[in-house]
C-alpha atoms as a PDB file:
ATOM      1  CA  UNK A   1      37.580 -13.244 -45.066  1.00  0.00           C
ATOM      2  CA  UNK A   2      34.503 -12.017 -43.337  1.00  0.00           C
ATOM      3  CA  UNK A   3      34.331  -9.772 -40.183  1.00  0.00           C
ATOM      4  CA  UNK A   4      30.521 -10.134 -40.597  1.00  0.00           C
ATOM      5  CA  UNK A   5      28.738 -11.227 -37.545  1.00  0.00           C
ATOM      6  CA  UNK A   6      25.991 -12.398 -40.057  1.00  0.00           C
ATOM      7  CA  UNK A   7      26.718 -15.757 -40.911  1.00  0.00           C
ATOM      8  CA  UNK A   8      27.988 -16.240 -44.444  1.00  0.00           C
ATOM      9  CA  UNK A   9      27.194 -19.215 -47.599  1.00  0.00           C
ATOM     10  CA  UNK A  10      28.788 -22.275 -46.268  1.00  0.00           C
ATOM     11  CA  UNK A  11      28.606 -24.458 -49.481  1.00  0.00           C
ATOM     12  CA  UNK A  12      26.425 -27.825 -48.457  1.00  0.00           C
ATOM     13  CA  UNK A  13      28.497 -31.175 -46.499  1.00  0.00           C
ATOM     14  CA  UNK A  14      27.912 -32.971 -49.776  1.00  0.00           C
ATOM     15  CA  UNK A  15      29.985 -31.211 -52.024  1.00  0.00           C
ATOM     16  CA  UNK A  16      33.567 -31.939 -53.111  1.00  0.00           C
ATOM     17  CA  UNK A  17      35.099 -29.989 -50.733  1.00  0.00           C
ATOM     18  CA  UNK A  18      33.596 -31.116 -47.888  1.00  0.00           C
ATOM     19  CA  UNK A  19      36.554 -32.523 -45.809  1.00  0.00           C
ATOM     20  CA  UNK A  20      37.484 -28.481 -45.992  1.00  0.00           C
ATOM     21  CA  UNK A  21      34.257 -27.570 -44.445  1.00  0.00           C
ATOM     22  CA  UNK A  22      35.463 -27.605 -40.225  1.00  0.00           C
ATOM     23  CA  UNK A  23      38.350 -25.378 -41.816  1.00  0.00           C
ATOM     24  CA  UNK A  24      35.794 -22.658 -43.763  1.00  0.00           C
ATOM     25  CA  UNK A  25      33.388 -22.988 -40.282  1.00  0.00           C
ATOM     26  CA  UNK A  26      36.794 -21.995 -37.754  1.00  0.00           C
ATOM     27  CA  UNK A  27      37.783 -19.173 -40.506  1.00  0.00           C
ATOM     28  CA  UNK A  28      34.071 -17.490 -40.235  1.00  0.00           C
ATOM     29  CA  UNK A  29      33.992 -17.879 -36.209  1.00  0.00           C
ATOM     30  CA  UNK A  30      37.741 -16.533 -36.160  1.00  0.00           C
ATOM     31  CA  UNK A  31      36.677 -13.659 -38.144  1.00  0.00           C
ATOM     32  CA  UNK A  32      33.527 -13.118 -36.843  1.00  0.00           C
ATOM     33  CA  UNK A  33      35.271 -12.730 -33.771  1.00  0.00           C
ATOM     34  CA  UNK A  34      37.613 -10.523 -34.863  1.00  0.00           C
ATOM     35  CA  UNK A  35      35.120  -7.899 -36.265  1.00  0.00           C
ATOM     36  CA  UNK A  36      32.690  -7.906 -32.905  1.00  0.00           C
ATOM     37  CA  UNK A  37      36.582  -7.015 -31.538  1.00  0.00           C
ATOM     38  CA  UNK A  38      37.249  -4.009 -33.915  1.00  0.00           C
ATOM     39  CA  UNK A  39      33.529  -3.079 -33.971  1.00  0.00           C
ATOM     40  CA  UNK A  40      33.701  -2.975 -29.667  1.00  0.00           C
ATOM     41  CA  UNK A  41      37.172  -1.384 -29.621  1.00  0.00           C
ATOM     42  CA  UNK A  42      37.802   1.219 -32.388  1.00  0.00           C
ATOM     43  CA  UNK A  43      33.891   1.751 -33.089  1.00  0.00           C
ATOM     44  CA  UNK A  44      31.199   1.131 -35.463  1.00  0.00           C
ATOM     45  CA  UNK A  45      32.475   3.268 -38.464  1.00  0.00           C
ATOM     46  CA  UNK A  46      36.012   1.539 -38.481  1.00  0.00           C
ATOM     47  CA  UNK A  47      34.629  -2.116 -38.442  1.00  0.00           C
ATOM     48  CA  UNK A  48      32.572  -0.408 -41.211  1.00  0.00           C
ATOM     49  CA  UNK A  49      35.447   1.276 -43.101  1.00  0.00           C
ATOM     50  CA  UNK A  50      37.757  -2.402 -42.869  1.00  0.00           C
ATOM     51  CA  UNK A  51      34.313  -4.718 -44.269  1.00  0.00           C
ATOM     52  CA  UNK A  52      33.864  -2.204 -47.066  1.00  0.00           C
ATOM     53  CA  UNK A  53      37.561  -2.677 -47.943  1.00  0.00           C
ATOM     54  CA  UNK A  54      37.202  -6.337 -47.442  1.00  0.00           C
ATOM     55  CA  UNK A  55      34.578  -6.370 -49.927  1.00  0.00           C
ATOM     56  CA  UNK A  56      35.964  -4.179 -52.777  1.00  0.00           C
ATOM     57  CA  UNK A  57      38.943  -6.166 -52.701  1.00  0.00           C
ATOM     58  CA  UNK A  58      37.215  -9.431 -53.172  1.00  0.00           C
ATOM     59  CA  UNK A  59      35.012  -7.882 -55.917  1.00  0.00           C
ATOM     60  CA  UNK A  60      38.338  -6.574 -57.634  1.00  0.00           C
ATOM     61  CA  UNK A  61      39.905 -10.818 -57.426  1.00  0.00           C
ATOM     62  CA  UNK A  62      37.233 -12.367 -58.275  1.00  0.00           C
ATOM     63  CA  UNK A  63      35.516 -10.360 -60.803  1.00  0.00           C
ATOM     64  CA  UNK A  64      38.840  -8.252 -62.141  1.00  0.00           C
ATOM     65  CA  UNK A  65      36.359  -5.383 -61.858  1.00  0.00           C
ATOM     66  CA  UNK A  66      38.149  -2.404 -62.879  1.00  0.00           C
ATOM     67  CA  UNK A  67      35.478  -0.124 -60.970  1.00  0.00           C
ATOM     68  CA  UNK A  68      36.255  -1.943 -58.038  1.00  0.00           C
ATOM     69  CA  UNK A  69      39.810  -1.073 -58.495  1.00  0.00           C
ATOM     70  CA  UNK A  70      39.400   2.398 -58.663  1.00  0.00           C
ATOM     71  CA  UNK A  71      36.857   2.375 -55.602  1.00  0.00           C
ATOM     72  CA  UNK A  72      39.645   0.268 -53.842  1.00  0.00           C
ATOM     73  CA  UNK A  73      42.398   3.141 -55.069  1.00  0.00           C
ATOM     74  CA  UNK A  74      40.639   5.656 -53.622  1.00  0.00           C
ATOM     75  CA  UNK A  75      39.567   4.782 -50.326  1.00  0.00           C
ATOM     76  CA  UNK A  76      43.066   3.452 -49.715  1.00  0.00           C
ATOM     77  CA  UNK A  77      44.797   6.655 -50.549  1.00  0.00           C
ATOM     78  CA  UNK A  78      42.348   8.711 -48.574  1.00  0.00           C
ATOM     79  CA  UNK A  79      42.846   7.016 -45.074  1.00  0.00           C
ATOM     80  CA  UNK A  80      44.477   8.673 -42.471  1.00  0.00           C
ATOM     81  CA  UNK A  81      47.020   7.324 -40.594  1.00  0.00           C
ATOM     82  CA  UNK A  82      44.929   5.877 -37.418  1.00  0.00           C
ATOM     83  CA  UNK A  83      42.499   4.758 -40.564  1.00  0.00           C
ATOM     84  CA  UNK A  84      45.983   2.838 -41.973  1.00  0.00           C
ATOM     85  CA  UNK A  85      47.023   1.325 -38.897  1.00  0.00           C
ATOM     86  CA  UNK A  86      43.697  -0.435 -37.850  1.00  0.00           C
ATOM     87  CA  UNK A  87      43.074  -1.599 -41.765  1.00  0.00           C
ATOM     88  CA  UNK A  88      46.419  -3.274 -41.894  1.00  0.00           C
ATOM     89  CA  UNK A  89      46.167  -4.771 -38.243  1.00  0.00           C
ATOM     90  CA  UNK A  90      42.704  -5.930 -39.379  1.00  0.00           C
ATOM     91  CA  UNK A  91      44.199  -7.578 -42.111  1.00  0.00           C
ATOM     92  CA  UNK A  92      47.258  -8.775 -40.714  1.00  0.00           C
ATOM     93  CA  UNK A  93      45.348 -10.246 -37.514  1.00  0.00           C
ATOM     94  CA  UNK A  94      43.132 -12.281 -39.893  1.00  0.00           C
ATOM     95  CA  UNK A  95      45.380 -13.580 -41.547  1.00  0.00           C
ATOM     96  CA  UNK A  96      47.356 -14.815 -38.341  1.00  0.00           C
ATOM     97  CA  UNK A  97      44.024 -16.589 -37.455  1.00  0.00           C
ATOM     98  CA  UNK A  98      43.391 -17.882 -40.621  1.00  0.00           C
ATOM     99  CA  UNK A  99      46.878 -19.347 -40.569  1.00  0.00           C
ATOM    100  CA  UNK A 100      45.836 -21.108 -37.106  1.00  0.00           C
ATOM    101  CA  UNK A 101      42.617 -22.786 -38.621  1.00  0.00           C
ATOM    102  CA  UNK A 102      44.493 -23.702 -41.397  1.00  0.00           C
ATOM    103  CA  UNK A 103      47.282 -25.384 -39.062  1.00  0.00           C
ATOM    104  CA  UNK A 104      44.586 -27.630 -36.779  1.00  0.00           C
ATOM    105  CA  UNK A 105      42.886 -28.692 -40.155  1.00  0.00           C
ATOM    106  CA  UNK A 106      46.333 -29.373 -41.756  1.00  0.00           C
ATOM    107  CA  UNK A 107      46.434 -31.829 -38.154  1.00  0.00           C
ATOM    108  CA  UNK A 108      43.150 -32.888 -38.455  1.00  0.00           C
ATOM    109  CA  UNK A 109      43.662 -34.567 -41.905  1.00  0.00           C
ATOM    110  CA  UNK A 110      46.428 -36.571 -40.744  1.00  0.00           C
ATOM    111  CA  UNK A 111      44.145 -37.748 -38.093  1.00  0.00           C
ATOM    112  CA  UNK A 112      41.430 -38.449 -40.217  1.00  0.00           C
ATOM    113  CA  UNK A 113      43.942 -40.224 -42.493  1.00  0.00           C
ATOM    114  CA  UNK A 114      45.327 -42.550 -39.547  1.00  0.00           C
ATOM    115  CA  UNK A 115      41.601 -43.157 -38.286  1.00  0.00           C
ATOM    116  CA  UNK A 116      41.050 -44.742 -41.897  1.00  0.00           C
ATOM    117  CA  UNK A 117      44.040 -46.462 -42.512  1.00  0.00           C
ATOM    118  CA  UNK A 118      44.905 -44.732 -45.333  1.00  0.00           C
ATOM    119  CA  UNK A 119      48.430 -45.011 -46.831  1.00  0.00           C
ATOM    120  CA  UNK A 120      51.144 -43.426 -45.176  1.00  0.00           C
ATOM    121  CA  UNK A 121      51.119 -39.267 -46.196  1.00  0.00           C
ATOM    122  CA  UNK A 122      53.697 -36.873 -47.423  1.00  0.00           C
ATOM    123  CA  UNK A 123      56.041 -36.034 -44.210  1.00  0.00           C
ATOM    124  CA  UNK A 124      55.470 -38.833 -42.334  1.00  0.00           C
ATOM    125  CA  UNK A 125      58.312 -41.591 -41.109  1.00  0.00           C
ATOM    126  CA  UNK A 126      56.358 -44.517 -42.379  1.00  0.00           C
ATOM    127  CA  UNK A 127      56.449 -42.905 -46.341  1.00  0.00           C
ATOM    128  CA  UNK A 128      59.892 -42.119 -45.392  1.00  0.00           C
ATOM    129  CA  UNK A 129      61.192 -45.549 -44.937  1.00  0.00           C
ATOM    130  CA  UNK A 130      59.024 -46.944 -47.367  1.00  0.00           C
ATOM    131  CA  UNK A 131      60.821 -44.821 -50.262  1.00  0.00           C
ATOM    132  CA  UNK A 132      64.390 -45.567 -48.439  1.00  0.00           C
ATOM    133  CA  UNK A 133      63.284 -49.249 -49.210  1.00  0.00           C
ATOM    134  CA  UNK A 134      62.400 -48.608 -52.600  1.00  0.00           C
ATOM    135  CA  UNK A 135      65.746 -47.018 -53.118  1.00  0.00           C
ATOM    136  CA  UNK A 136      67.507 -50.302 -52.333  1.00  0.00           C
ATOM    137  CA  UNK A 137      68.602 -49.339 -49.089  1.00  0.00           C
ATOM    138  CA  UNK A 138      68.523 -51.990 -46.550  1.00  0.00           C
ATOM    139  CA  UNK A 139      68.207 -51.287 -42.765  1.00  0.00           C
ATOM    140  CA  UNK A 140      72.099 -52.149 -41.806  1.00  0.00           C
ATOM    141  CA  UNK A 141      73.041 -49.066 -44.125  1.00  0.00           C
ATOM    142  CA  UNK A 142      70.754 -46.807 -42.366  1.00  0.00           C
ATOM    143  CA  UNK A 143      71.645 -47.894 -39.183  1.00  0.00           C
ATOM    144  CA  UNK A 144      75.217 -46.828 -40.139  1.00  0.00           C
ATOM    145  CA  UNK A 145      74.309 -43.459 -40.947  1.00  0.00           C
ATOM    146  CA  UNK A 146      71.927 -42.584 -37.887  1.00  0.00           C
ATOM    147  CA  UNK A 147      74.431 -44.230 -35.515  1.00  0.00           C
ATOM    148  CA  UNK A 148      76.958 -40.952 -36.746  1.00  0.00           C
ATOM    149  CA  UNK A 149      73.839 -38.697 -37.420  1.00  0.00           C
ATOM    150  CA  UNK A 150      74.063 -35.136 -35.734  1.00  0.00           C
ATOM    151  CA  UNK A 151      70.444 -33.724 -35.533  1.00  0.00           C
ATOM    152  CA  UNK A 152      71.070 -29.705 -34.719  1.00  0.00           C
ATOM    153  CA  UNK A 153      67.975 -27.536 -34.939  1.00  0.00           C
ATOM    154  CA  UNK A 154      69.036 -23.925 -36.491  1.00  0.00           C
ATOM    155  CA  UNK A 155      66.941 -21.690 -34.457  1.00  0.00           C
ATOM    156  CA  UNK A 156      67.505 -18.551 -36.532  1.00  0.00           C
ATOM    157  CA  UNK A 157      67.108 -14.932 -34.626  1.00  0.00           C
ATOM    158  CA  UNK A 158      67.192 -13.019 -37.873  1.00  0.00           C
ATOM    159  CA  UNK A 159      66.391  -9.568 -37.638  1.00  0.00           C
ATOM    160  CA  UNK A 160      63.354  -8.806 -39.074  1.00  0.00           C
ATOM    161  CA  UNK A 161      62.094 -11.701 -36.080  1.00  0.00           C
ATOM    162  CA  UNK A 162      60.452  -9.429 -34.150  1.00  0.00           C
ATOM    163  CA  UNK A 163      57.089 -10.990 -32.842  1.00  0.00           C
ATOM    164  CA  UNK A 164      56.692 -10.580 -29.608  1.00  0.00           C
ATOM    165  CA  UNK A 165      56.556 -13.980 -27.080  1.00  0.00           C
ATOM    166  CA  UNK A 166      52.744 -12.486 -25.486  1.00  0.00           C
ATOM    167  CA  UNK A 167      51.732 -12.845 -29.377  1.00  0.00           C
ATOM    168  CA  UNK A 168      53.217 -16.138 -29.785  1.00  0.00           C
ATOM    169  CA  UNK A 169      51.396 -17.309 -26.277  1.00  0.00           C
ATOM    170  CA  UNK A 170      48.026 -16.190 -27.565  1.00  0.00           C
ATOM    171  CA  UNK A 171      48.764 -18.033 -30.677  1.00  0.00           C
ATOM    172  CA  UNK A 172      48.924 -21.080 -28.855  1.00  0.00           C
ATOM    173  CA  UNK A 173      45.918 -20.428 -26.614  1.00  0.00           C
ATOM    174  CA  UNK A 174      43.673 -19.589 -29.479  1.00  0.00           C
ATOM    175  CA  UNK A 175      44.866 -22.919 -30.860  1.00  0.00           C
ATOM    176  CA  UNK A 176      44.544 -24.875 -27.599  1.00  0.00           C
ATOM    177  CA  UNK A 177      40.872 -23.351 -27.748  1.00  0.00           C
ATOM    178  CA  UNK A 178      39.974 -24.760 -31.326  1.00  0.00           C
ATOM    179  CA  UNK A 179      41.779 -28.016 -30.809  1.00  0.00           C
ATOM    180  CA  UNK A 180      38.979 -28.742 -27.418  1.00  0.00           C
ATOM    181  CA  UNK A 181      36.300 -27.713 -29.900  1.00  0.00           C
ATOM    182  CA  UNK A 182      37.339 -30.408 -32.378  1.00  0.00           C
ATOM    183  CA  UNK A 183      38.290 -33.040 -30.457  1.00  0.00           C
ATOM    184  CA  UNK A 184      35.496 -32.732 -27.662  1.00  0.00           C
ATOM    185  CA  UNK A 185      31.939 -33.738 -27.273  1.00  0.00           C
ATOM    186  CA  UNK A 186      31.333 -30.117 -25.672  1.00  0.00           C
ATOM    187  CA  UNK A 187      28.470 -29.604 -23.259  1.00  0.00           C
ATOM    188  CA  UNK A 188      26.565 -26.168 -24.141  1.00  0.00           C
ATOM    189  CA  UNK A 189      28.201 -24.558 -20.698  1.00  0.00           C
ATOM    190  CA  UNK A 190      31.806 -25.521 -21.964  1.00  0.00           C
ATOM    191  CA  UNK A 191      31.034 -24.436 -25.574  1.00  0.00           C
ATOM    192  CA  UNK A 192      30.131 -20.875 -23.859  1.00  0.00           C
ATOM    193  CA  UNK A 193      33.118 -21.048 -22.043  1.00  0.00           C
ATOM    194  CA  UNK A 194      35.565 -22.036 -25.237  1.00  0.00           C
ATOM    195  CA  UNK A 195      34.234 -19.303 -27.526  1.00  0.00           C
ATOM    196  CA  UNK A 196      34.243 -16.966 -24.185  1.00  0.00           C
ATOM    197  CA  UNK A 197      37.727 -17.576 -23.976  1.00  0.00           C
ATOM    198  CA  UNK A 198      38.360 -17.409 -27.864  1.00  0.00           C
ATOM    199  CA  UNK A 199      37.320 -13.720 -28.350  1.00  0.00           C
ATOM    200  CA  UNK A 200      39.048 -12.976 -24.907  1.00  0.00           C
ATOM    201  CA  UNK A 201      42.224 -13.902 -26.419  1.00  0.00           C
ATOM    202  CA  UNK A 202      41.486 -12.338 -29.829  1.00  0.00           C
ATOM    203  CA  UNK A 203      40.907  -9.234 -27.921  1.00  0.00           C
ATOM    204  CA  UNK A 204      43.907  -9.214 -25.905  1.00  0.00           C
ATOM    205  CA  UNK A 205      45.867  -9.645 -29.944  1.00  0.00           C
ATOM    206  CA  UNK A 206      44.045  -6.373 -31.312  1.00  0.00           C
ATOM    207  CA  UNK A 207      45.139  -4.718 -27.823  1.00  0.00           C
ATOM    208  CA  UNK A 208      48.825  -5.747 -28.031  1.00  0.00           C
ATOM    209  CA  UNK A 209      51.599  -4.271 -29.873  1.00  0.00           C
ATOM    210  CA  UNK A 210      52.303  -6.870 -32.535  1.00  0.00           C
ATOM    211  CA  UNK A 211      56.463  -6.132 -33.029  1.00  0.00           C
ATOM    212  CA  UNK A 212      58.852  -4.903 -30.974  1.00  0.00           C
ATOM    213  CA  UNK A 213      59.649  -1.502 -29.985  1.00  0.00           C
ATOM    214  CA  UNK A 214      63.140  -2.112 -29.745  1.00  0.00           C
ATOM    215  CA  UNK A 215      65.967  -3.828 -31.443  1.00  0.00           C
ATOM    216  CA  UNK A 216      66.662  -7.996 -30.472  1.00  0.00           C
ATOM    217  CA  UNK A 217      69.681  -8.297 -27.905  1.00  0.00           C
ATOM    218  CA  UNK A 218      71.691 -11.286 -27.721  1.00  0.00           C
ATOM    219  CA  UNK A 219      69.892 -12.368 -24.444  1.00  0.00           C
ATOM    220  CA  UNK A 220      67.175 -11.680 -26.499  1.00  0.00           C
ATOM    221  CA  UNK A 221      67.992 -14.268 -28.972  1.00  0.00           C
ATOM    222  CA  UNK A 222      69.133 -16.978 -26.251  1.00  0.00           C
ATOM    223  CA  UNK A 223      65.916 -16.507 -24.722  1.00  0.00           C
ATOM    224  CA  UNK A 224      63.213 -16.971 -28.001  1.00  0.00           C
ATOM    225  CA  UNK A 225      65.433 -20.012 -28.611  1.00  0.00           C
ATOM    226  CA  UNK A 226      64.556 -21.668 -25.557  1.00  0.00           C
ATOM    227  CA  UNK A 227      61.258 -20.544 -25.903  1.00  0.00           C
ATOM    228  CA  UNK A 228      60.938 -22.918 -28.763  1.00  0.00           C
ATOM    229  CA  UNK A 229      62.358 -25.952 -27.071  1.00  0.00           C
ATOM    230  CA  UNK A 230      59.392 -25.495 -24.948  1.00  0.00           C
ATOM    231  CA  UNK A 231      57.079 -25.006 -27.262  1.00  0.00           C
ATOM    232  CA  UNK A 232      58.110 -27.710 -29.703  1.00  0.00           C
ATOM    233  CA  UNK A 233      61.201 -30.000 -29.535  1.00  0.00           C
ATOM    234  CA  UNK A 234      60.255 -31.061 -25.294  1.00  0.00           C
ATOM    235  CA  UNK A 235      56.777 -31.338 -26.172  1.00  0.00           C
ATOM    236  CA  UNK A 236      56.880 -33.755 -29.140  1.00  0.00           C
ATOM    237  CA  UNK A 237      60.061 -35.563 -28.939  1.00  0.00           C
ATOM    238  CA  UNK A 238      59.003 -37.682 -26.245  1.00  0.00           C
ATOM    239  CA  UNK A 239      55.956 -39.086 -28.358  1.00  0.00           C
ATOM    240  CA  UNK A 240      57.562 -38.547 -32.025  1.00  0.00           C
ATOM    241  CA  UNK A 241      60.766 -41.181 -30.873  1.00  0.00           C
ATOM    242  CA  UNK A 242      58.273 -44.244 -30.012  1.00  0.00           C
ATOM    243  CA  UNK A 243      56.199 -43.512 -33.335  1.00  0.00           C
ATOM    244  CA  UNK A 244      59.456 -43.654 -35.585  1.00  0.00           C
ATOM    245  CA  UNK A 245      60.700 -46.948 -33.553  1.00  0.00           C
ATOM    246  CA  UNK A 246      57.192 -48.673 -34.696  1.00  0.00           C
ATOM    247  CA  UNK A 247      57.550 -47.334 -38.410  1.00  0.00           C
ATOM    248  CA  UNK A 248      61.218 -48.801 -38.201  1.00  0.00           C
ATOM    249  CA  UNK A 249      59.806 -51.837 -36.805  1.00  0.00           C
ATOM    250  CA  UNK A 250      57.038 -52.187 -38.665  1.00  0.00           C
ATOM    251  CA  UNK A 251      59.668 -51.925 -42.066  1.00  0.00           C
ATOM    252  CA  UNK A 252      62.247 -54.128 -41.138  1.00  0.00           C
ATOM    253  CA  UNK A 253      62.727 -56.927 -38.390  1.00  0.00           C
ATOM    254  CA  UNK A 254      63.086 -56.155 -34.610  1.00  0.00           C
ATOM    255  CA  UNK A 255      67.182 -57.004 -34.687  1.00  0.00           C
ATOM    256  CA  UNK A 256      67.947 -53.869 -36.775  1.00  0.00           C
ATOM    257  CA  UNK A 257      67.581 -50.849 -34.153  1.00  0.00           C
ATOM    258  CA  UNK A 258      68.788 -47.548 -34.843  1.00  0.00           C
ATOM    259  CA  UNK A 259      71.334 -46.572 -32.674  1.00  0.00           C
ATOM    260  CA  UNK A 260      70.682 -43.182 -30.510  1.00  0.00           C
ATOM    261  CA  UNK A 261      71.351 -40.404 -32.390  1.00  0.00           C
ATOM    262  CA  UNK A 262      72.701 -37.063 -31.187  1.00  0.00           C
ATOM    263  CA  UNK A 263      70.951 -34.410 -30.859  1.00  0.00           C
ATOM    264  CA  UNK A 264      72.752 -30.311 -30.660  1.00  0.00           C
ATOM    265  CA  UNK A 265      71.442 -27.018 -31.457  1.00  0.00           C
ATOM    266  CA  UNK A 266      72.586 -23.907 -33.309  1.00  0.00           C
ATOM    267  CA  UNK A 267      70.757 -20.324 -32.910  1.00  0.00           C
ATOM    268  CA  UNK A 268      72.321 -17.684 -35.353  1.00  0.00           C
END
């Protein structure tokens, strides 16, 4: 983690890890972005206060350097309690954006993966069948059990769910945001435009309350649970059915279709 605007040792293209590189590049401009945001908002000496944290802590890990430790002790139990608030925000906010990057490069492997025609990966339908066939089970069985499946998503509002939908929304915009960088030949006008939009959104994050001020109602719960329809089971099920029918196809011969399967939901 860095919330240096200086830019930081990016190990060369050539080395082992380079399919990891786009990830380590979104991580710095994530948290390079995030430190102009606490530097602008809450001031120089608290962007200066979270970096020197930042960097005793990493001294501590990496080295197991005791002084560090102690340094780390001590400005921890010193802080006040505005001081406490913006260093765990700072941390938790980076993390939440680190989480992101790590999300679209998760996504851009597989893409990478299908580009080559490599062999099917962990999670996907194709490996799926493939290990159903190894098992000796032949299409009519799994036809059987599909045609009698019950797929029920279990949306759980638990109580310590307390992130707030505007969070959630930004999530998805900051994502949005570093999807168009990777996926599009930007012009320099639309690259000053992305990363304008990028900080916006971080921005708006440091400004918002991150949990709830009040306890989850019922309506509450009804209402995050459509939320995630939207956001995931009407957005991919449309394009995730035809993919599964051309893995099933592409296993066993065109007579054996799956029969429709149904399809119920469950929020508790």
């Amino acid at each position: 983690m860095s919330l240096n605007t200086q830019a930081n040792v990016i190990p060369e293209k050539n080395t082992p890890n380079e399919k990891d590189y786009p990830l380590r590049e979104d991580i710095r401009l994530l948290g390079r972005m995030l430190g102009d945001t606490i530097r602008e908002i809450e001031g120089e000496g608290m962007f200066n206060l979270v970096e020197t944290i930042r960097k005793t802590s990493v001294r501590f890990r990496r080295d197991q350097d005791e002084a560090a430790r102690h340094e780390l002790d001590t400005i921890l139990n010193h802080l006040s309690h505005k001081e406490t608030i913006a260093v765990v925000r700072a941390f938790s906010y980076f993390s939440l954006l680190s989480n992101i990057a790590e999300d679209l490069h998760h996504n851009r492997r597989r893409r990478a993966h299908l580009r080559a025609g490599s062999p099917p990966q962990d999670g996907s339908v194709t490996l799926a069948l493939q290990r159903v066939v190894a098992k000796g089970i032949d299409a009519g069985q799994l036809q059987n059990f599909f045609a009698g499946a019950l797929i029920s998503p279990v949306l759980t509002a638990h109580p310590t769910e307390v992130q707030r939908r505007s969070i959630l929304d930004y999530q998805l915009k900051i994502q949005r945001l570093l999807k168009e960088r990777d996926r599009t030949q930007l012009t320099p006008n639309e690259m000053r435009h992305n990363e304008e939009g990028l900080r916006s959104a971080i921005q708006t994050l440091w400004q918002t309350r991150v949990l709830r001020s009040v306890r989850l109602t019922v309506q509450d719960e009804i209402e995050n649970g459509l939320i995630y329809y939207h956001y995931t089971f009407l957005r991919q099920i449309p394009t995730s059915t035809p993919r599964s029918k051309i893995s099933w196809n592409a296993t066993w011969t065109r007579q054996h279709r799956v029969s429709p399967h149904s399809c119920g939901s469950a929020a508790g």
